[in-house]
Protein backbone atom coordinates (compact mmCIF):
# COMPACT_ATOMS: atom_id res chain seq x y z
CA UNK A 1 0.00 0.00 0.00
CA UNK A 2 3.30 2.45 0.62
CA UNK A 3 2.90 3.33 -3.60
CA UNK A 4 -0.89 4.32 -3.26
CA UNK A 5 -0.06 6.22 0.09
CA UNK A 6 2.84 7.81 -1.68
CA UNK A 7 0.93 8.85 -4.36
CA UNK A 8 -2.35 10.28 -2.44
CA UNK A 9 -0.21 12.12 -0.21
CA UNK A 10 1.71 13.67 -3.26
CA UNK A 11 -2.08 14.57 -4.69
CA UNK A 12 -3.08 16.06 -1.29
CA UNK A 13 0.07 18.41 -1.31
CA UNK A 14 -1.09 19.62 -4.49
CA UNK A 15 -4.51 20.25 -3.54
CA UNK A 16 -3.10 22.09 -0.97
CA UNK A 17 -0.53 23.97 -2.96
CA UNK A 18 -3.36 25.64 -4.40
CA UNK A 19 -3.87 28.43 -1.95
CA UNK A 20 -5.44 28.42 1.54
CA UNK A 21 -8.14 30.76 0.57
CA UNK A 22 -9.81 26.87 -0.38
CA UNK A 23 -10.33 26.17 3.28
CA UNK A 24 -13.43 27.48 4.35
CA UNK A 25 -15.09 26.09 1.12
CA UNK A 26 -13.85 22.83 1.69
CA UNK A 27 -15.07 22.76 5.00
CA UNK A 28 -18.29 23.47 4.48
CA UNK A 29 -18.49 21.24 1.91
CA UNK A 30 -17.26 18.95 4.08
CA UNK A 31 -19.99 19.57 6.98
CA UNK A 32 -22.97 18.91 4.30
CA UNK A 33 -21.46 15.36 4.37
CA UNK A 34 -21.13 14.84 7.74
CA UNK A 35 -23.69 12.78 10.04
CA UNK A 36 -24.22 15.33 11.88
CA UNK A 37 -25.39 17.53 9.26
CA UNK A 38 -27.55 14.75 8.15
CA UNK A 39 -29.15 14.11 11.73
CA UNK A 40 -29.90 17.74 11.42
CA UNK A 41 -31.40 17.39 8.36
CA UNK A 42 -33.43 14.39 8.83
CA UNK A 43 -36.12 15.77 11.71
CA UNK A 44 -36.33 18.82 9.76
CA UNK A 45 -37.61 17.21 6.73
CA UNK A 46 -39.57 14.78 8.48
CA UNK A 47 -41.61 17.06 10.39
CA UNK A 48 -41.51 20.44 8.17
CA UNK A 49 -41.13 18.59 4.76
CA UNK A 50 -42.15 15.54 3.58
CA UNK A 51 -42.39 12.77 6.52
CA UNK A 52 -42.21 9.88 3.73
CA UNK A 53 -38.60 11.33 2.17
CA UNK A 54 -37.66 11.77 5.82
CA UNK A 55 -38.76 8.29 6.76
CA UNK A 56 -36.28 7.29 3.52
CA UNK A 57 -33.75 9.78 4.18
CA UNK A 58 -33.58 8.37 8.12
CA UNK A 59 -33.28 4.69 7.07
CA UNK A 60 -30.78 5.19 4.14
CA UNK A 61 -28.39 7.25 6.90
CA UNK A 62 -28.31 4.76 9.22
CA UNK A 63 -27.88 1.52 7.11
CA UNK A 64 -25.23 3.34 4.95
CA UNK A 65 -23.30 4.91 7.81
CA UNK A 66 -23.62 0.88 9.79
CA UNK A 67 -22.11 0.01 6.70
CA UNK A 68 -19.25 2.51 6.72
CA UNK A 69 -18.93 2.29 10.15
CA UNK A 70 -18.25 -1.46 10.22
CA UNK A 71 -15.91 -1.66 6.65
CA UNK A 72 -13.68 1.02 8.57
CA UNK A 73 -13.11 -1.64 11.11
CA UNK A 74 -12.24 -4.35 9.02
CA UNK A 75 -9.90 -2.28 6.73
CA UNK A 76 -8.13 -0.71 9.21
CA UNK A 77 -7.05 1.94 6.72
CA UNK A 78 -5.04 5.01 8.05
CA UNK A 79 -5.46 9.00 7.42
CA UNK A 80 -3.31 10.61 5.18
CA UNK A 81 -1.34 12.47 8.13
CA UNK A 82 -1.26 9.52 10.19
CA UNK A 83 1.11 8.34 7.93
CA UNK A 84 3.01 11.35 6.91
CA UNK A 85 3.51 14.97 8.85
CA UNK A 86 4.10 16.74 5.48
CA UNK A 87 0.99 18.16 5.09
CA UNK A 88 -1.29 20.75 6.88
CA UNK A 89 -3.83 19.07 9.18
CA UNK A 90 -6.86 21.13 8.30
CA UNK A 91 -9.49 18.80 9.88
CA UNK A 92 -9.23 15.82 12.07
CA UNK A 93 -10.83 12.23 13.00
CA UNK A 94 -10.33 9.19 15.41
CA UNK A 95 -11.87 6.41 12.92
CA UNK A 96 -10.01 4.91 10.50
CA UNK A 97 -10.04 6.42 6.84
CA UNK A 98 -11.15 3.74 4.34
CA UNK A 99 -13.76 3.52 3.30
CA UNK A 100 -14.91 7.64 3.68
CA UNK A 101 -17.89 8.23 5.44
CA UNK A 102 -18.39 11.49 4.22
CA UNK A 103 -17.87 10.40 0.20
CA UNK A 104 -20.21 7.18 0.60
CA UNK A 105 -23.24 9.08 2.80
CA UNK A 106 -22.78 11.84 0.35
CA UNK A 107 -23.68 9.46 -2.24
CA UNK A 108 -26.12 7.43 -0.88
CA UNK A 109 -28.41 10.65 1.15
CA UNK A 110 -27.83 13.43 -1.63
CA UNK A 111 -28.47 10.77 -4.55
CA UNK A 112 -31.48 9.74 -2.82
CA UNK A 113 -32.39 13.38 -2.40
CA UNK A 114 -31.99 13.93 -6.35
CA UNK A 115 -34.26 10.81 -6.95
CA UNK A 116 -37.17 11.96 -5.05
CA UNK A 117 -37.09 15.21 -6.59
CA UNK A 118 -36.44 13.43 -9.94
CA UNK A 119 -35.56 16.72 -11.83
CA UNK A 120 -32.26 17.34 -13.78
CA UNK A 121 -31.38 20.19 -12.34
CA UNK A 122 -31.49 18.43 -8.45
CA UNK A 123 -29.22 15.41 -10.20
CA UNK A 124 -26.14 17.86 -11.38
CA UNK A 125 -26.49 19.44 -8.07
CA UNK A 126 -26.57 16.12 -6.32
CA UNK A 127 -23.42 14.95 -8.05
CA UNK A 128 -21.28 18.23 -8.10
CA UNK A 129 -22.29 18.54 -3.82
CA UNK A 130 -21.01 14.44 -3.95
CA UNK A 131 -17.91 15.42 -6.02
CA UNK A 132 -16.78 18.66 -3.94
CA UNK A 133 -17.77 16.43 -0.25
CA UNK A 134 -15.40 13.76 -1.60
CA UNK A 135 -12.61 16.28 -2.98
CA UNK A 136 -13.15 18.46 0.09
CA UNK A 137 -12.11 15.66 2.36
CA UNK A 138 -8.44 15.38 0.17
CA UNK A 139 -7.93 18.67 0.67
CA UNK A 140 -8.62 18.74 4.55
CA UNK A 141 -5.86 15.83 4.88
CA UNK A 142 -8.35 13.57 5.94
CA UNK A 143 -8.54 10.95 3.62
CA UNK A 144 -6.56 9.43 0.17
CA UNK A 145 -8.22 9.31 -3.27
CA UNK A 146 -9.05 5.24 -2.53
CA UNK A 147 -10.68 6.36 0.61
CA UNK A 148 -12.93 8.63 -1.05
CA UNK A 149 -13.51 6.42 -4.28
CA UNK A 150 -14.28 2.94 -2.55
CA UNK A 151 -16.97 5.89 0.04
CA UNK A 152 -18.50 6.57 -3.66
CA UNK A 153 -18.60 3.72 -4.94
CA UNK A 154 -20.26 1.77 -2.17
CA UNK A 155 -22.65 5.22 -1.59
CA UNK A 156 -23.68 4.22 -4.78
CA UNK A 157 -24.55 0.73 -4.56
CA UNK A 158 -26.46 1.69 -1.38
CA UNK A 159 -28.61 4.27 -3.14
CA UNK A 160 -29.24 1.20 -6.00
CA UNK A 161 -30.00 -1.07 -3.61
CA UNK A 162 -32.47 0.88 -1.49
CA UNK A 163 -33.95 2.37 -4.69
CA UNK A 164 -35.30 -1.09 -5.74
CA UNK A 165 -35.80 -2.66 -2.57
CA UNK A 166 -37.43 0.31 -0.78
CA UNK A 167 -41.14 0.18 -2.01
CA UNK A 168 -41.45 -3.58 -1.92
CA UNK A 169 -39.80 -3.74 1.55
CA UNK A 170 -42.82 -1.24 3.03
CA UNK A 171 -45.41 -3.03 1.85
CA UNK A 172 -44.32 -6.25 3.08
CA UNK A 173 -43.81 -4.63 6.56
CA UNK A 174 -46.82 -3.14 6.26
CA UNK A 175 -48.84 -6.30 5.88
CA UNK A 176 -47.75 -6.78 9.35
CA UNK A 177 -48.84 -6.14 12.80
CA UNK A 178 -47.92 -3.31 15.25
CA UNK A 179 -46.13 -5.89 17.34
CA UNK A 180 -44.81 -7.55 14.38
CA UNK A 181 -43.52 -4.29 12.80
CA UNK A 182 -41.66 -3.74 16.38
CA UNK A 183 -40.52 -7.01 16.28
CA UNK A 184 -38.90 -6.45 13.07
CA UNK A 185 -37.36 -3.11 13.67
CA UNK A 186 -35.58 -4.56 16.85
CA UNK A 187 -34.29 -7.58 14.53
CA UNK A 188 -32.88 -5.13 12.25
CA UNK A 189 -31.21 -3.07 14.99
CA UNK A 190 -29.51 -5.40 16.36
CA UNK A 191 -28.37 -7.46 13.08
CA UNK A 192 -26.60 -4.16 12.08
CA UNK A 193 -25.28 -3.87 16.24
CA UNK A 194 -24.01 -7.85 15.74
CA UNK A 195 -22.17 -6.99 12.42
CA UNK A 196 -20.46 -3.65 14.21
CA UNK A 197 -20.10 -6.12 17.74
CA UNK A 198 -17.89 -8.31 14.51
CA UNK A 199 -15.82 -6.11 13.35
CA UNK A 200 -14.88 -4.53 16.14
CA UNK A 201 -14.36 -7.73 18.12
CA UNK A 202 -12.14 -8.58 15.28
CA UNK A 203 -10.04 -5.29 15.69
CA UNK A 204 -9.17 -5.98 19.16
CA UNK A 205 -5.82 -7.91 19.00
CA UNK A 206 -4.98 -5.36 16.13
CA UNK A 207 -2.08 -2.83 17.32
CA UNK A 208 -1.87 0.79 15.84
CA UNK A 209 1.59 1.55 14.69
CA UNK A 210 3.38 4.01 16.26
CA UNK A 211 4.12 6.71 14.24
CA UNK A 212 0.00 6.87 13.54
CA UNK A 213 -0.16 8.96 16.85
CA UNK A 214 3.62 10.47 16.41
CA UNK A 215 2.86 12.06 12.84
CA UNK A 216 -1.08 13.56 14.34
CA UNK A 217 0.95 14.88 17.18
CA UNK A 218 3.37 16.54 14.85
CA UNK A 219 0.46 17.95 12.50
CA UNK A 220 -1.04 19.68 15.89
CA UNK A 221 -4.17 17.42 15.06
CA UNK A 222 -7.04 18.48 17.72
CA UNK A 223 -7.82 14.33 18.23
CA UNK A 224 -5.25 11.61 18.23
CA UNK A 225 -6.33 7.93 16.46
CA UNK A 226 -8.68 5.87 18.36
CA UNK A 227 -10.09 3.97 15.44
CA UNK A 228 -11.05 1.03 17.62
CA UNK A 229 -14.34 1.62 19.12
CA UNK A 230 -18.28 0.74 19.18
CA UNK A 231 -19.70 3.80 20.05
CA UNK A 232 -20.94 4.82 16.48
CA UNK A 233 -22.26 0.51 15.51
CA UNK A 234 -24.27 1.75 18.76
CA UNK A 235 -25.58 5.16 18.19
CA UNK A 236 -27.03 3.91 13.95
CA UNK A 237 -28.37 0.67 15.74
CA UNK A 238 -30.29 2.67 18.03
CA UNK A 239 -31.37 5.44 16.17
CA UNK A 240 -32.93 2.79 13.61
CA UNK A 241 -34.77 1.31 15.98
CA UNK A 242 -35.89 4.09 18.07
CA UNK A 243 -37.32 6.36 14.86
CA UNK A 244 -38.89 2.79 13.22
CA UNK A 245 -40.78 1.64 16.40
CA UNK A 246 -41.86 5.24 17.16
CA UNK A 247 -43.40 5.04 13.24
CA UNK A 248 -45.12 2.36 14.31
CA UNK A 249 -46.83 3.77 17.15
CA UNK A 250 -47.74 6.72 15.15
CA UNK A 251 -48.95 5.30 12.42
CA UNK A 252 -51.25 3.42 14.72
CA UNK A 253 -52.34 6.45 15.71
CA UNK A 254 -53.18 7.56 12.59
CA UNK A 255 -49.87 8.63 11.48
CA UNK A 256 -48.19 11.75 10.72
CA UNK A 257 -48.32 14.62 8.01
CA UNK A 258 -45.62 16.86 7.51
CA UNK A 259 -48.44 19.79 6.07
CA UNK A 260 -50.06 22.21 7.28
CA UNK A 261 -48.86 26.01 7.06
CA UNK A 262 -45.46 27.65 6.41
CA UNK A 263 -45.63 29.01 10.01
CA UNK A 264 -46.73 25.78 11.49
CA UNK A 265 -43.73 24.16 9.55
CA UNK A 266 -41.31 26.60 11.13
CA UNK A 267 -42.55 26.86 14.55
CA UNK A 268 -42.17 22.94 15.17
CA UNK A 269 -38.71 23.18 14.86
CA UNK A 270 -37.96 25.36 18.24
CA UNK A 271 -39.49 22.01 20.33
CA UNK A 272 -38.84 19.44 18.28
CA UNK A 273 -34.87 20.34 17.88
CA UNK A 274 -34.76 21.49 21.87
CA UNK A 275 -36.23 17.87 23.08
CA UNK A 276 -33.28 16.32 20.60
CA UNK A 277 -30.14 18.36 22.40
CA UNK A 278 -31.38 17.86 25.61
CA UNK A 279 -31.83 14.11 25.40
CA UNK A 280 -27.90 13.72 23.35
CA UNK A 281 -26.32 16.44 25.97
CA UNK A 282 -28.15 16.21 28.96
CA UNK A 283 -28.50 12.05 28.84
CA UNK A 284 -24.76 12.53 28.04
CA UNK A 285 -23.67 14.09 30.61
CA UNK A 286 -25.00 12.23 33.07
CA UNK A 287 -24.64 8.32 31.75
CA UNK A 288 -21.25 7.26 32.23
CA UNK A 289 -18.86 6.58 29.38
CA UNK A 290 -16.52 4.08 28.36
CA UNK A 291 -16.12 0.79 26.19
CA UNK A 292 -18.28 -1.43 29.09
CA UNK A 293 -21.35 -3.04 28.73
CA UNK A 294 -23.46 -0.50 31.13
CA UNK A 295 -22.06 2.55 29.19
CA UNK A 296 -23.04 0.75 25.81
CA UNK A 297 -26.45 0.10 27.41
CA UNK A 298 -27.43 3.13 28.41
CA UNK A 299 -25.51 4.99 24.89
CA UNK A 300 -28.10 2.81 22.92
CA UNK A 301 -30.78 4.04 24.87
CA UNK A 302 -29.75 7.77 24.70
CA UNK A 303 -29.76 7.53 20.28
CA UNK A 304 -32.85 5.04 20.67
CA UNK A 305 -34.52 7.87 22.69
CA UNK A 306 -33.59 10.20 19.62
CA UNK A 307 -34.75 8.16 17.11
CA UNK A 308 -38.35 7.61 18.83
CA UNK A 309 -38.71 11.73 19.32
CA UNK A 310 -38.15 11.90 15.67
CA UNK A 311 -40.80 9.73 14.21
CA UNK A 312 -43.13 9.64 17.44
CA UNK A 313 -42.43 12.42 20.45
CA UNK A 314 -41.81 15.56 18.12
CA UNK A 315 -45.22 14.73 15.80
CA UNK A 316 -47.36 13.90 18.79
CA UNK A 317 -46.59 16.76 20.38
CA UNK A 318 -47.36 18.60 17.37
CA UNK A 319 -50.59 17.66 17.42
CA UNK A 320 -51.38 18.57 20.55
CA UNK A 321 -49.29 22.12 20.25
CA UNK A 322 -52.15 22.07 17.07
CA UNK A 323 -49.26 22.84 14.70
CA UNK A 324 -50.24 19.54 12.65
CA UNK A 325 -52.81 18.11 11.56
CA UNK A 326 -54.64 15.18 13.63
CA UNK A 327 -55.12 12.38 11.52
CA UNK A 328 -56.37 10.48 13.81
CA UNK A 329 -59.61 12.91 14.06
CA UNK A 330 -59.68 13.84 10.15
């Protein structure tokens, strides 16, 4: 791998060459593929927008990042300035770097976005936002040209995937039962929990080389490596669950619309985004941390929490705040 290395750092130092007036670009590019942004995103359109592209938007996130999340730690691929201090360290990470989150959530969330608005216009703007995440990402030091190509590539066979399977999927599960439906969800949480439990079981004889930490330490990188954890296999697990079973619930209650008036739209926000830092900070704060069962426990609760004010807390509430419309009672 030295060769390809050689060669993406060589490409990075170019990028950079290019003038420093790029940074602040790049890292906002950068932020609109980040999960983060895309957690931001999702309640918004779910509860302002269209709850059906949110519902999609939501389930493609988490089974592409689970994906991503669990590839990173069977690669075991490094950061461009973990292996070399010759660059400037513009942003930095703890996870390993192939394959790149940002590049393959890029592709699978703003591809998705382009095919539900099915114009031309949202397709070039879906592919040149993909193109500048993934090339914002070489620039920042943060990744090599195969991390960002193999993110693509595999954002793309996501998006294919979920594309055909999607509608037939829904209608199966909704042939089911409420309990059934429940059932299901928690199945699918925790087969993509068991496939991060996997991979990161698999990672724990593995030993970081040395000069991983040396060369971050030389780049003044604000975080050091610590590529081997479980935290984020936790937080998409739960957040799948939590937002499906709260659908569930709603949608037994009638379900949910996302219309209703432009001020309506806007006003759920204030609650709906307060409830969501209060239960990540506050439930934060006060659960312990660590990589032990209890603090796994309870950090699956926390994001399982999240996920159920998304698609059931926020829209109930709603309702009764009479800034949506009550299905339930035409």
């Amino acid at each position: 791998m030295e060769p390809i290395y050689r060669l993406g750092i060589d490409f990075i130092l170019w990028l950079q060459g290019l003038g420093g007036w790029l940074e602040i670009p790049m890292k906002v590019f950068s932020f609109l593929g980040t999960e983060d942004f895309f957690m931001l995103a999702l309640p918004i359109v779910y509860w302002s927008v269209s709850t059906q592209a949110g519902l999609r938007i939501g389930v493609i996130l988490l089974l592409s990042g689970s994906l991503n999340d669990t590839l990173k730690l069977v690669l075991h691929g490094p950061r461009p300035y973990w292996v070399s201090s010759e660059m400037k360290v513009l942003a930095a990470e703890t996870s390993f770097g192939v394959p790149s989150g940002h590049a393959q959530i890029a592709a699978s969330l703003w591809g998705l976005a382009a095919a539900l608005l099915a114009r031309p216009w949202a397709w070039g703007a879906g592919v040149f936002i993909i193109c500048m995440i993934g090339l914002s990402r070489l620039y920042l030091a943060v990744h090599f040209p195969h991390d960002v190509l193999v993110g693509w590539t595999l954002g793309a066979l996501v998006l294919l995937a979920f594309l055909r399977c999607w509608d037939a999927v829904a209608a199966w599960a909704n042939k089911k039962s409420p309990g059934q439906q429940v059932g299901l969800a928690l199945a699918l949480s925790l087969a993509v929990l068991l496939c991060g439990i996997i991979a990161f079981w698999s990672s724990r004889g593995w030993v970081m080389p040395v000069d991983w930490t040396a060369n971050s330490r030389l780049g003044g990188a604000a975080v050091l490596p610590a590529p081997v954890t479980l935290n984020n296999a936790i937080t998409f697990s739960a957040v799948l669950f939590g937002m499906l079973a709260g659908l569930v619930w709603m949608d037994s209650r009638g379900g949910y619309t996302a219309e209703g008036l432009l001020r309506q739209r806007v006003l759920r926000l204030l609650p709906g985004l307060a409830v969501i830092f209060i239960i990540s900070l506050g439930l934060r704060a006060l659960f312990p941390r660590g990589d032990e069962l209890i603090p796994y426990v309870l950090r699956y609760l926390r994001f399982a929490l999240i996920g159920l004010w998304i698609s059931a807390g926020a829209p109930w509430l709603f309702v009764k705040l009479k800034l949506a419309r009550d299905l339930n009672h035409g």
